[in-house]
Protein backbone atom coordinates (compact mmCIF):
# COMPACT_ATOMS: atom_id res chain seq x y z
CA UNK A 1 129.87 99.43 10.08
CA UNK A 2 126.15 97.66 10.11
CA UNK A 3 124.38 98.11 13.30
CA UNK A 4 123.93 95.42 15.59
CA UNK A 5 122.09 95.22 18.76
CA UNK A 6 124.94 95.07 22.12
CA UNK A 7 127.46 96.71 19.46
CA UNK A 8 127.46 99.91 20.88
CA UNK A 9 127.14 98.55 24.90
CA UNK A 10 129.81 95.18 24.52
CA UNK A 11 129.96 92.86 27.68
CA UNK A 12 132.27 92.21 30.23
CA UNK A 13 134.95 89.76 30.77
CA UNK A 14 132.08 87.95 33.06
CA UNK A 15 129.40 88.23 30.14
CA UNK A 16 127.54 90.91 31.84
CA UNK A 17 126.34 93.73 29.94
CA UNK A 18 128.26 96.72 30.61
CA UNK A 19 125.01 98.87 31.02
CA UNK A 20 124.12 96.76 34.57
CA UNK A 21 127.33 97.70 36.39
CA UNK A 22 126.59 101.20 35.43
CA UNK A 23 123.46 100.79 36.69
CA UNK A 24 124.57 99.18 39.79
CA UNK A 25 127.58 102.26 40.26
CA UNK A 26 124.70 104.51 39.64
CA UNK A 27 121.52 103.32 40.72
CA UNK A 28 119.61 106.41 39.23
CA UNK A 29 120.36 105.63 35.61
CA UNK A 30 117.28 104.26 34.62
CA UNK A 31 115.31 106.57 36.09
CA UNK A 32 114.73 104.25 39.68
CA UNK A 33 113.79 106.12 42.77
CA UNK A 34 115.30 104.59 45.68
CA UNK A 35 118.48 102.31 46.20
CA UNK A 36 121.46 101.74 48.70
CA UNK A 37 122.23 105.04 49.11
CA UNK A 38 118.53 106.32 48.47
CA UNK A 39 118.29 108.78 51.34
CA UNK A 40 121.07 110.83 50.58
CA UNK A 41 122.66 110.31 54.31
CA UNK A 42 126.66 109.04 53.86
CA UNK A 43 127.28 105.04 54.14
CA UNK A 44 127.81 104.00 57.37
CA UNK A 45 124.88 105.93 59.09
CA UNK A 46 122.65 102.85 59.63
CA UNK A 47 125.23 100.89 61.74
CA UNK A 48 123.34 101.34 65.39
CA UNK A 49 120.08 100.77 64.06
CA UNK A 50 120.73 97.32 62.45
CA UNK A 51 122.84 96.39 65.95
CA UNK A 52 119.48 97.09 67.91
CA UNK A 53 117.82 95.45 65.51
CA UNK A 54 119.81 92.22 65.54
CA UNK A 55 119.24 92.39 69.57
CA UNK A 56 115.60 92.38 69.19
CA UNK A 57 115.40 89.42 66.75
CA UNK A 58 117.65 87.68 69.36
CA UNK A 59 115.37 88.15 72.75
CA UNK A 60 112.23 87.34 70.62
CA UNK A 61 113.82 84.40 69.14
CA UNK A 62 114.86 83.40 72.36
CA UNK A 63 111.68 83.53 74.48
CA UNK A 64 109.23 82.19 71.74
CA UNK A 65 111.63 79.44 70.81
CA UNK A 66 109.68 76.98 73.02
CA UNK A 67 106.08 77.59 71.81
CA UNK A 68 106.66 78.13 68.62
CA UNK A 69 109.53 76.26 67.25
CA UNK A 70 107.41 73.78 65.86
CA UNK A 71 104.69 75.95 64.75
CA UNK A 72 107.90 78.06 62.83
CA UNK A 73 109.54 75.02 61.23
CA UNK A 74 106.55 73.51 59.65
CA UNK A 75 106.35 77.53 58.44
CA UNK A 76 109.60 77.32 56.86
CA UNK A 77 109.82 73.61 55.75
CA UNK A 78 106.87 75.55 53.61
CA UNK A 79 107.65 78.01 52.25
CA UNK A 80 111.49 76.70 51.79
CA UNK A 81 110.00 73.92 49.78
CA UNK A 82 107.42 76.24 47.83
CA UNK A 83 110.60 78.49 47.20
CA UNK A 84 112.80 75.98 46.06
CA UNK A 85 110.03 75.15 43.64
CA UNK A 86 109.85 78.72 42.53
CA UNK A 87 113.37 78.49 42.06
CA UNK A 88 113.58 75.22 39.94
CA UNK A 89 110.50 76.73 37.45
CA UNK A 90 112.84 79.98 37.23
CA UNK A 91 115.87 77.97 36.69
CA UNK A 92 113.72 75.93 34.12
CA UNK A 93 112.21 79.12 32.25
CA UNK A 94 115.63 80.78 32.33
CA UNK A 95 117.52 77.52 30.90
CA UNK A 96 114.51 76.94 28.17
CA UNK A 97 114.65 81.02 26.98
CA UNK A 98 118.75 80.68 27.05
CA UNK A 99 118.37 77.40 25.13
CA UNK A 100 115.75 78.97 22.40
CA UNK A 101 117.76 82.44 22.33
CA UNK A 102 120.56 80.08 21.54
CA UNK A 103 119.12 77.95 18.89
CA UNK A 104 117.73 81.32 17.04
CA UNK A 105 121.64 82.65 17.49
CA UNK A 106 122.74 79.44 15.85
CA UNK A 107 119.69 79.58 12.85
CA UNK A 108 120.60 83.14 12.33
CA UNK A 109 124.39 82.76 11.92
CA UNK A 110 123.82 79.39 9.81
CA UNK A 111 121.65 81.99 7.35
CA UNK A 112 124.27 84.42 7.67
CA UNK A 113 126.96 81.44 6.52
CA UNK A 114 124.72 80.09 4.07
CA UNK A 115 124.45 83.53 2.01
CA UNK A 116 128.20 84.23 2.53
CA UNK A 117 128.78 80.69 1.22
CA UNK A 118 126.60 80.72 -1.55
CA UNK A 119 128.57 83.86 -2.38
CA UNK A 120 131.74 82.45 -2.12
CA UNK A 121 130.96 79.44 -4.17
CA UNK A 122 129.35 80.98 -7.33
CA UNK A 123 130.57 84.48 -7.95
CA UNK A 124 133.99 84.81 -9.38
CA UNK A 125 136.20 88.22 -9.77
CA UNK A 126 136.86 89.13 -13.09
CA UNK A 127 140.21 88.16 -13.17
CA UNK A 128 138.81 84.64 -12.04
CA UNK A 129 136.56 84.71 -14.61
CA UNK A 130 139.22 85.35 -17.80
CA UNK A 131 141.36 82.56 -16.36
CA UNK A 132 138.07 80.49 -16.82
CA UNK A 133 136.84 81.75 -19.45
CA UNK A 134 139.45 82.83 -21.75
CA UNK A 135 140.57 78.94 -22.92
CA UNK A 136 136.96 78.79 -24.99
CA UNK A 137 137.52 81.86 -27.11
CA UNK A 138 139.07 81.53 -30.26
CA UNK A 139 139.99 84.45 -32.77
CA UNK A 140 138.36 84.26 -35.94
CA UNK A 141 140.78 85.47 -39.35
CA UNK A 142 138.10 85.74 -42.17
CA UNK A 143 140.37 85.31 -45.96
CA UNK A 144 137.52 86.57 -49.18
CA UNK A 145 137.56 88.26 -51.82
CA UNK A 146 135.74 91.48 -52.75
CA UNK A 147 134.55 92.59 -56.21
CA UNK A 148 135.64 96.28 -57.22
CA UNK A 149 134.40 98.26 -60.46
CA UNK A 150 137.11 100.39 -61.43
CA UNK A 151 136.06 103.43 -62.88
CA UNK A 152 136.63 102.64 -66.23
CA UNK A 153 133.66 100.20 -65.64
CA UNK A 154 135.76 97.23 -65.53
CA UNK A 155 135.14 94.87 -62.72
CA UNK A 156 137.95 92.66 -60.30
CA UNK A 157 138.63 90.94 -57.65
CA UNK A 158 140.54 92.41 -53.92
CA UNK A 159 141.15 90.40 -51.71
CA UNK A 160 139.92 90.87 -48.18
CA UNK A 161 140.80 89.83 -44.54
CA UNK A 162 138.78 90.63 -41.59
CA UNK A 163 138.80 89.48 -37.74
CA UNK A 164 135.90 88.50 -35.16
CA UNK A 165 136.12 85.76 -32.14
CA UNK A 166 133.91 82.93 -31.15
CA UNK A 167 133.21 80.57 -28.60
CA UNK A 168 133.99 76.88 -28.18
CA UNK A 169 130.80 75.42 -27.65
CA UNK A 170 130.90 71.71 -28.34
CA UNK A 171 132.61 69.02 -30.13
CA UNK A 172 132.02 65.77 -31.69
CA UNK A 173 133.80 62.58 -32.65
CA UNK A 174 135.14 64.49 -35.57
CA UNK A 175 135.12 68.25 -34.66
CA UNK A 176 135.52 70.76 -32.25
CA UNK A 177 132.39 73.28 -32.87
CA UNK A 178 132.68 77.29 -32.54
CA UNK A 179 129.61 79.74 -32.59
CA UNK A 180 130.36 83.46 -33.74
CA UNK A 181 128.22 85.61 -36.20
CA UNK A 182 126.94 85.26 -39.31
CA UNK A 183 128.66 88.73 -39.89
CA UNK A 184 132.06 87.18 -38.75
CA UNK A 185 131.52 84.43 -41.63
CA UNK A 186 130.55 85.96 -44.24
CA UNK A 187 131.80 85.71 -47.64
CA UNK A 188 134.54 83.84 -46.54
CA UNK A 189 137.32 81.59 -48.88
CA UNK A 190 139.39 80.92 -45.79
CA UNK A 191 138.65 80.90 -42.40
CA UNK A 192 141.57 80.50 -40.40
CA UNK A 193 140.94 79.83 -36.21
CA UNK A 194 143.81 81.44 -33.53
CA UNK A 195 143.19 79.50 -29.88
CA UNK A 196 144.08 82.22 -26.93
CA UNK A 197 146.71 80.62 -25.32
CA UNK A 198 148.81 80.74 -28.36
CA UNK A 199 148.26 84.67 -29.34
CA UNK A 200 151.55 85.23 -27.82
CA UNK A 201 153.42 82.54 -29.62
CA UNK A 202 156.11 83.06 -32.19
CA UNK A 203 155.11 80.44 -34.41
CA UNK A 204 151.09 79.67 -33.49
CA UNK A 205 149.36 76.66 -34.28
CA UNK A 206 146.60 78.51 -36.51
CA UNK A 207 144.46 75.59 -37.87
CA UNK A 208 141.26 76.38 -40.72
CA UNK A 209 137.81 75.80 -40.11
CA UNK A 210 134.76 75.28 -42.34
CA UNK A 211 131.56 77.02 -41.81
CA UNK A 212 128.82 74.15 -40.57
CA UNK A 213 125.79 76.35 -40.50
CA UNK A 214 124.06 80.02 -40.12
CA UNK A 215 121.23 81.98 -39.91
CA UNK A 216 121.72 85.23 -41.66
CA UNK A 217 118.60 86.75 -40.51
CA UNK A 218 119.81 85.77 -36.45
CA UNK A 219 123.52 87.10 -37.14
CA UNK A 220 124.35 83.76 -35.99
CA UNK A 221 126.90 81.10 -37.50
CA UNK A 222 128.64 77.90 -36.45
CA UNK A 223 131.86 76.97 -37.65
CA UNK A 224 133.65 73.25 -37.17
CA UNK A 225 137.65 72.68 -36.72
CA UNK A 226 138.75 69.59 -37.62
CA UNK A 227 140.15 67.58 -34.18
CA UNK A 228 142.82 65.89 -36.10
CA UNK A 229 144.09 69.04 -37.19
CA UNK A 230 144.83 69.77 -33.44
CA UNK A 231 148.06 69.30 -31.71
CA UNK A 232 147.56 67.27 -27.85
CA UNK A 233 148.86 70.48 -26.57
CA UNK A 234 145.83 72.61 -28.10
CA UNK A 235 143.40 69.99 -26.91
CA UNK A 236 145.05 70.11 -23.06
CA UNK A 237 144.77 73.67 -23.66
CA UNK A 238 141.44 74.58 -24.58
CA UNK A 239 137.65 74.48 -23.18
CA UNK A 240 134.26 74.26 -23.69
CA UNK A 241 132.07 77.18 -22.59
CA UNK A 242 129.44 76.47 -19.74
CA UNK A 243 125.93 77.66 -21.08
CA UNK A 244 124.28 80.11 -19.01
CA UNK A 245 120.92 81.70 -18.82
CA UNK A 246 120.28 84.77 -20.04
CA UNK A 247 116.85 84.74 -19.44
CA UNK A 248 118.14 85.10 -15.08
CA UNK A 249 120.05 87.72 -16.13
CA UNK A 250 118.77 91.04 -14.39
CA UNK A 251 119.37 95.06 -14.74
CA UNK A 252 122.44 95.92 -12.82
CA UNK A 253 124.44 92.44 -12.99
CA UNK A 254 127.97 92.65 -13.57
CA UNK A 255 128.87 90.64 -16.81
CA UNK A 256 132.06 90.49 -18.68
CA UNK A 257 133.04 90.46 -22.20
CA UNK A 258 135.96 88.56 -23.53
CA UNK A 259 136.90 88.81 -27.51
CA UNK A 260 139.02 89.52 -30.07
CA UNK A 261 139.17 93.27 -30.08
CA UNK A 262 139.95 94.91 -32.71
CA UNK A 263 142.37 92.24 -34.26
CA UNK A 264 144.92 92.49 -31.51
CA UNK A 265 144.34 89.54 -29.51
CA UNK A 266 142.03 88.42 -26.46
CA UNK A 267 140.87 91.40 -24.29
CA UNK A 268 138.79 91.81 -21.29
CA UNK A 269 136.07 93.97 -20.34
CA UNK A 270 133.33 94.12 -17.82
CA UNK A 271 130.08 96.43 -17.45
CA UNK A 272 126.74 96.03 -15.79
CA UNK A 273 123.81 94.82 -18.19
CA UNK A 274 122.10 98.11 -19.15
CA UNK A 275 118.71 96.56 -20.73
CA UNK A 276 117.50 93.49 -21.38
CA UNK A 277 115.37 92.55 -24.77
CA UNK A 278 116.63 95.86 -26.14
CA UNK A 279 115.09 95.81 -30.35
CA UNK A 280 117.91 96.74 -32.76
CA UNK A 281 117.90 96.93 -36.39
CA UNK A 282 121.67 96.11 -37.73
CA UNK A 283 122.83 96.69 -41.37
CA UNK A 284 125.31 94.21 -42.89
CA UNK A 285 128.55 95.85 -43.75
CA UNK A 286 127.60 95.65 -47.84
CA UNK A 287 124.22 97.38 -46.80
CA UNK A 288 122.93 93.76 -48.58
CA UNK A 289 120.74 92.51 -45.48
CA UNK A 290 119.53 93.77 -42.18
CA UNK A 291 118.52 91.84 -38.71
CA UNK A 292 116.14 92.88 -36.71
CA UNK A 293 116.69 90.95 -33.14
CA UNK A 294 116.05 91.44 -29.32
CA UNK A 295 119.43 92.18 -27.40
CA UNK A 296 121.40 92.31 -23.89
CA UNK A 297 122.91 95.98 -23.99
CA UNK A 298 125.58 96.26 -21.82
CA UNK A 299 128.20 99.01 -21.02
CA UNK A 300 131.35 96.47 -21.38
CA UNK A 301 133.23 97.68 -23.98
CA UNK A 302 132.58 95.59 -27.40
CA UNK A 303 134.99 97.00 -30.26
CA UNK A 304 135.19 95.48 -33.72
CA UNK A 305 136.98 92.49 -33.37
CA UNK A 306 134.37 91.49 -29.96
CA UNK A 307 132.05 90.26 -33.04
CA UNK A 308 131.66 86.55 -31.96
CA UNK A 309 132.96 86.74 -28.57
CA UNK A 310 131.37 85.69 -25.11
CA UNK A 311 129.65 87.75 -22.63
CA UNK A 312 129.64 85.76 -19.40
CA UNK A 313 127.81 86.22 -16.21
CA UNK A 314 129.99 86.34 -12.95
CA UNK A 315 129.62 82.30 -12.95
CA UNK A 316 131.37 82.16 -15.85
CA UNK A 317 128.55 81.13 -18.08
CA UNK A 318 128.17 82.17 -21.31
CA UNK A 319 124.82 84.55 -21.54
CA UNK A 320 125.25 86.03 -24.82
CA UNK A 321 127.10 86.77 -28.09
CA UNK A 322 128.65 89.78 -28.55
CA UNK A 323 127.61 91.15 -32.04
CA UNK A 324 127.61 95.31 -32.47
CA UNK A 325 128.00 98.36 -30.56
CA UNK A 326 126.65 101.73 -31.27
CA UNK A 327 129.29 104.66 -31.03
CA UNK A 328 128.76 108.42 -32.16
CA UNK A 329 129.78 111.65 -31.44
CA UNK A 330 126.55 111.98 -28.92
CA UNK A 331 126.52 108.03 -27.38
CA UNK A 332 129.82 106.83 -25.77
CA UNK A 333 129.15 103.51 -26.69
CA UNK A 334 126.57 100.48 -25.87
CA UNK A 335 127.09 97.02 -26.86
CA UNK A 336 125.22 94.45 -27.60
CA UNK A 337 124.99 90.68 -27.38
CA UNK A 338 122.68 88.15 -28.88
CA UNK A 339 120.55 86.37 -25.80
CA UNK A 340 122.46 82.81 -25.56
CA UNK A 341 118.52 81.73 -24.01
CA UNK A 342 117.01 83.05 -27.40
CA UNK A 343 119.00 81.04 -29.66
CA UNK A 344 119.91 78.15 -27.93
CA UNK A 345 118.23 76.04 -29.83
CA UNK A 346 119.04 77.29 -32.97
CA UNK A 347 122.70 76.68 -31.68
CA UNK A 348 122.03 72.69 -30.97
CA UNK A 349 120.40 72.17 -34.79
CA UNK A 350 123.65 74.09 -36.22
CA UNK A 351 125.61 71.61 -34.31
CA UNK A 352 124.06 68.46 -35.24
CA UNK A 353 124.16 69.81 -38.63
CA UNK A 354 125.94 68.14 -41.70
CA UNK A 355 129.50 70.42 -42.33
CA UNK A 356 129.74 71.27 -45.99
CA UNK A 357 131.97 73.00 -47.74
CA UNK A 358 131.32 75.49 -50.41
CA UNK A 359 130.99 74.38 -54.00
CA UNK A 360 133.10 75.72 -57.05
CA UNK A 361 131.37 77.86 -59.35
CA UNK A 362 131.36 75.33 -62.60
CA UNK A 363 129.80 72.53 -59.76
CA UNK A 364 127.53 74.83 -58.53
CA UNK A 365 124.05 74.44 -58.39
CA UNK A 366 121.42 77.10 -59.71
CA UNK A 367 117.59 77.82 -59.35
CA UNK A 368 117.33 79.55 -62.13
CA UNK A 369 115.67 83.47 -60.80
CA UNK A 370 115.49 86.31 -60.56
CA UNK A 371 114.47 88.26 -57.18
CA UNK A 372 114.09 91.31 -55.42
CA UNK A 373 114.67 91.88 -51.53
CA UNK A 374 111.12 92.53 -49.65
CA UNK A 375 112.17 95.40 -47.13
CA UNK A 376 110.11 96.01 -44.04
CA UNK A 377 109.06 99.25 -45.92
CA UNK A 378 108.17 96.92 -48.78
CA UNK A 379 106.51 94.70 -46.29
CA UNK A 380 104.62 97.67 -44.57
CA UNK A 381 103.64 98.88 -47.78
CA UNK A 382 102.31 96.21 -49.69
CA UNK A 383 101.82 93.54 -47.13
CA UNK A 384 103.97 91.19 -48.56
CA UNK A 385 106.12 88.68 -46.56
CA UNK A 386 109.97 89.48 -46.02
CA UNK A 387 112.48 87.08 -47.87
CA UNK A 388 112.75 86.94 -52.01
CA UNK A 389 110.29 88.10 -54.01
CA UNK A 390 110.30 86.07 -57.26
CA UNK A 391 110.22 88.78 -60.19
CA UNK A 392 111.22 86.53 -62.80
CA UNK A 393 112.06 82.61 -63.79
CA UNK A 394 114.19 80.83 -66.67
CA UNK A 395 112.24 79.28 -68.80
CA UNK A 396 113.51 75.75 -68.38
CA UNK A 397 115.10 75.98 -65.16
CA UNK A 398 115.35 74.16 -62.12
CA UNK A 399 112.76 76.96 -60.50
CA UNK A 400 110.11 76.13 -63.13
CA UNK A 401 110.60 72.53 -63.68
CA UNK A 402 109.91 72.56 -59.60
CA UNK A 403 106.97 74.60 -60.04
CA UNK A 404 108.24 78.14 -58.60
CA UNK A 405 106.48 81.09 -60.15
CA UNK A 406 106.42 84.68 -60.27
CA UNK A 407 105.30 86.73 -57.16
CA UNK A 408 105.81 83.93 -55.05
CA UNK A 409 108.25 84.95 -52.02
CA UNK A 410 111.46 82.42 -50.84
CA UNK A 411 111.08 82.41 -47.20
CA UNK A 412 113.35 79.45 -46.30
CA UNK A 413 115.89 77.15 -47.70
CA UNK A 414 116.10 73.74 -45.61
CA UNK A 415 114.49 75.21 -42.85
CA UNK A 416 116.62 78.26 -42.74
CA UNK A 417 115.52 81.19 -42.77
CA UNK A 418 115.50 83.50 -45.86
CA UNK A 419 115.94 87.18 -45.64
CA UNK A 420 117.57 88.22 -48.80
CA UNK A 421 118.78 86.83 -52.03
CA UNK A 422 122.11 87.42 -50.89
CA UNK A 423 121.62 84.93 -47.94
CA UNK A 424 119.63 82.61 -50.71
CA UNK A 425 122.99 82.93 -53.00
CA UNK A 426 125.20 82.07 -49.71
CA UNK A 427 123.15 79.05 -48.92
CA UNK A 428 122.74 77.57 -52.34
CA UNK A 429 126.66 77.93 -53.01
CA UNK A 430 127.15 74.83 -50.43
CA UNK A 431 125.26 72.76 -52.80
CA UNK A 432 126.08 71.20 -55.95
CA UNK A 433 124.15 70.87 -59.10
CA UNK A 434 121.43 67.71 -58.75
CA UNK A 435 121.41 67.90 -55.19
CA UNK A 436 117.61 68.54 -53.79
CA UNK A 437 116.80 71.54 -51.51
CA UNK A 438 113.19 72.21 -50.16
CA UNK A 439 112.74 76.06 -49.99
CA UNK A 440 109.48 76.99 -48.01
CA UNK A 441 107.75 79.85 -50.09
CA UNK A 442 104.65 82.20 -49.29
CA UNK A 443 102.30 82.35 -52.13
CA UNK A 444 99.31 84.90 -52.59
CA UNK A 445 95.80 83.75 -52.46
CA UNK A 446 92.11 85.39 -51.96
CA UNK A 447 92.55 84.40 -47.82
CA UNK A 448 96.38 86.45 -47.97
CA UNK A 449 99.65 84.75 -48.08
CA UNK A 450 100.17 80.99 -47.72
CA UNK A 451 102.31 78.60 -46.81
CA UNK A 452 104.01 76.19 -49.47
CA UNK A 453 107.44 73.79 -49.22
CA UNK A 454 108.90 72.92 -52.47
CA UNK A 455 111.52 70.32 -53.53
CA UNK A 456 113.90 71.64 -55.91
CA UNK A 457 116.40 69.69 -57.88
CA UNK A 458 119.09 72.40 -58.72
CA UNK A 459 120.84 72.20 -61.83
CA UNK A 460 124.01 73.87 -63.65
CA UNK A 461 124.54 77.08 -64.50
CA UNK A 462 123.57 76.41 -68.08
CA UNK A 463 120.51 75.13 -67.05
CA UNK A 464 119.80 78.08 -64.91
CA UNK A 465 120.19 80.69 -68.01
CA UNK A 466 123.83 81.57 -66.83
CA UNK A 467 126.14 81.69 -70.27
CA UNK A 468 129.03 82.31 -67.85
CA UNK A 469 130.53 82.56 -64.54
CA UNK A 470 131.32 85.91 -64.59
CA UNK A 471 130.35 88.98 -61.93
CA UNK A 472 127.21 88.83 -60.84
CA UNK A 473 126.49 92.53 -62.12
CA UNK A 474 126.79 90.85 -66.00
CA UNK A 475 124.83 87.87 -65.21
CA UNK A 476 121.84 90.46 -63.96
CA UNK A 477 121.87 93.46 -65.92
CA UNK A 478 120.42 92.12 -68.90
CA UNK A 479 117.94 89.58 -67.15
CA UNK A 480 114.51 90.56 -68.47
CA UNK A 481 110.53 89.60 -67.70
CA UNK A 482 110.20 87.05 -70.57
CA UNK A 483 112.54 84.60 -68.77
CA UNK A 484 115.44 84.50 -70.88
CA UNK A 485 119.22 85.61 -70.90
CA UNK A 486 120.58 85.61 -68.04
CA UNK A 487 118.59 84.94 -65.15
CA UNK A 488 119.89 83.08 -61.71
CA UNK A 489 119.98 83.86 -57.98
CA UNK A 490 122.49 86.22 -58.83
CA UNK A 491 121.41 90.08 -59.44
CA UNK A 492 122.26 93.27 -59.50
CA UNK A 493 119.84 94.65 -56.72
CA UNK A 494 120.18 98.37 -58.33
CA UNK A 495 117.87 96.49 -61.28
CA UNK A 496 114.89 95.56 -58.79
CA UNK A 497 115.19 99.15 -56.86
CA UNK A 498 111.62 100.08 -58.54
CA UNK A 499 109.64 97.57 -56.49
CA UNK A 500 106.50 98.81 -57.89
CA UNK A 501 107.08 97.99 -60.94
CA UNK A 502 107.53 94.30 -60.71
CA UNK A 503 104.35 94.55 -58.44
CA UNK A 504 102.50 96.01 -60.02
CA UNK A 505 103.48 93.50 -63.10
CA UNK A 506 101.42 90.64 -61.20
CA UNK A 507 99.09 88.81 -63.42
């Protein structure tokens, strides 16, 4: 129980503190010296002198009445007057320090209300929060394919299903928009969306959704669900997700994750935010790319599945994207989400983009490369910027005709970022051939590495050096220096493993 001044001495039924009838039962508490009973004699022992004394007053009152009666009324018409005026200035001081000890009561309480208030009105319990929150998070089905090499060295196709979450986040005339990760995405033929209210369903009303736009290199994606796909019921069903801050966010606030864990359906967890702008390195599942971001790490469990999923502050706004966890024998297992403050914007431009869809392979359009991944050892090493390192070109292609050359390095395709040819390949197969692309590129002078945007019309696989649209492990293996054969986006990265070699090649 907080202390609190009068707590442990409480008033009367009069609204007298207790402590002054003690003191008046016992005049000595306090420490006074003298009182009614000061002399230690037994009450009753000053009856005869106060009768003599009453006598006394009476004869002297009696024989100076005549002489001074007038003298001893202006006396008392005095000091009456100058007593009643002491008493009206006490009465006045006394009212005034009851009135200010009053107001303060009042400001104090109305801070005390205020706080409780503010309390009330913006934190939620976590069961508050999942009935919130829950009707903006979607699971995420993700329908590929997967290339095996048997070992007889032949190579085929398997398919592949994986799950992940995301979070509604907008819509438009047209669509109702979703942001997950990249990872969540990726490599997909079929993406297939599950709203949370219907997870329990018999027969669910699981609609497909195209992938608008991503950023490899920020784990970050946005996918778009067709509104005339949905049912009145899903749309009276569903919500959009109140950004938050994650920037307020501080060490020690309670946060909660909601996502698709582990393919089972919508789950709830809740932790305390560990660190804030934590660095993490994460490796792609295929080892083919690696991200290298700033991070909320938070104790709330995130399990495969959480990939794409909110983590919402106890308003029930949405502070970050859940994207990996770290889980050994020796750590017991942090997660982490992407800051929703640190790639808001990002967020708004996926939005707004255009939605395409990918291209088939035979209406596909090619560059015409080859390239090698710049790693941030290669990048340490050498010096050379991170994205695609240009190690070769079809004589002929798209690439040269544009005026891309060896050595250069692909940093960006339409503004987004580049970090790998396998992102480059994923970008370019939204595009068919004679559509233009600008990729920005970095290109070596005597002052370092500059900055160049080229327009690129892309052209067909024939025109790119492909002879057919098989695996990309035959397309690559034979690609050589001299430009010819097959040469494309598509590689086998095994073939550029000896960077120093193509380096070291540089005219």
């Amino acid at each position: 129980m907080d202390y609190q001044f009068g707590q442990n001495e409480p008033n009367d039924e009069n609204g007298r503190p207790t402590w002054n009838q003690e003191w008046e039962q016992n005049p000595y508490r306090g420490g006074h010296s003298s009182g009614p009973s000061g002399n230690g004699k037994k009450p009753g022992g000053g009856k005869i002198w106060t009768v003599i004394a009453l006598i006394c007053a009476l004869t002297v009152g009696i024989v100076g009445g005549a002489y001074g009666s007038p003298m001893i009324s202006d006396f008392m018409n005095r000091n009456q007057g100058e007593a009643l005026a002491a008493l009206e200035s006490t009465e006045t001081e006394s009212s005034s320090a009851e009135s200010e000890t009053e107001e303060k009561s009042k400001e104090e309480s109305k801070v005390v209300e205020t706080i409780q208030s503010t309390k009330d009105g913006t934190n939620l319990s976590v069961q508050q929060i999942a009935e919130t929150c829950m009707p903006s998070i979607v699971a995420i089905t993700n329908l590929g394919e997967q290339e095996i090499m048997s070992m007889w060295g032949t190579v085929y196709k398997q398919p592949t299903e994986s799950a992940g979450s995301g979070v509604i986040i907008g819509e438009n005339d047209d669509e109702l928009l979703i942001v997950t990760n990249f990872h969540v995405v990726q490599s997909s033929e079929t993406l297939r969306v599950l709203f949370s209210y219907q997870e329990d369903q018999d027969d669910p009303d699981i609609v497909e959704a195209k992938v608008k736009d991503y950023d490899q290199s920020k784990d970050l994606a946005v996918i778009a669900v067709k509104i005339k796909d949905l049912s009145q019921e899903t749309l009276d069903n569903i919500k959009v997700a109140k950004m938050g801050k994650s920037s307020d966010l501080a060490l020690g606030e309670q946060v909660v994750a909601i996502g698709n864990a582990l393919g089972y359906g919508q789950s709830v967890t809740t932790g305390i935010v560990s660190a804030l702008n934590r660095s993490l390195q994460l490796e792609s599942e295929d080892s083919s790319s690696t991200t290298n971001n700033t991070y909320i790490q938070t104790d709330a469990a995130i399990n495969p599945g959480n990939s794409g999923g909110g983590l919402f502050n106890m308003q029930g706004e949405l502070v970050g994207i859940n994207s990996a966890k770290i889980a050994t024998e020796t750590v017991e297992g942090m997660g982490y989400s992407i800051p929703i403050s640190n790639v808001e914007n990002d967020i708004q431009t996926m939005m707004s983009t255009e939605t395409r869809e990918v291209v088939d392979e035979d209406k596909r359009g090619y560059l015409g490369i080859q390239g090698s991944n710049v790693t941030d050892d290669i990048n340490s090493k050498y010096g050379i910027p991170k994205g695609v390192f240009v190690s070769a070109i079809t004589a002929g292609s798209p690439a040269e005709r544009a005026g891309i050359q060896k050595n250069m390095v692909i940093t960006a395709l339409n503004g987004k970022s580049v970090a790998t040819i396998e992102a480059l390949k994923d970008y370019l197969s939204y595009y068919a051939a004679g559509e233009t692309v600008q990729l920005t590129v970095m290109v070596q002078s005597s002052q370092g590495y500059e900055e160049r945007t080229i327009d690129v019309t892309l052209g067909t696989s024939g025109e790119a050096g492909i002879e057919s649209s098989g695996s990309n492990q035959q397309e690559s293996q034979n690609g050589d220096n001299g430009g010819n054969g097959n040469s494309d986006q598509y590689y086998n990265n095994d073939y550029f493993n000896n960077f120093d070699y193509f380096y070291n090649q540089r005219p």
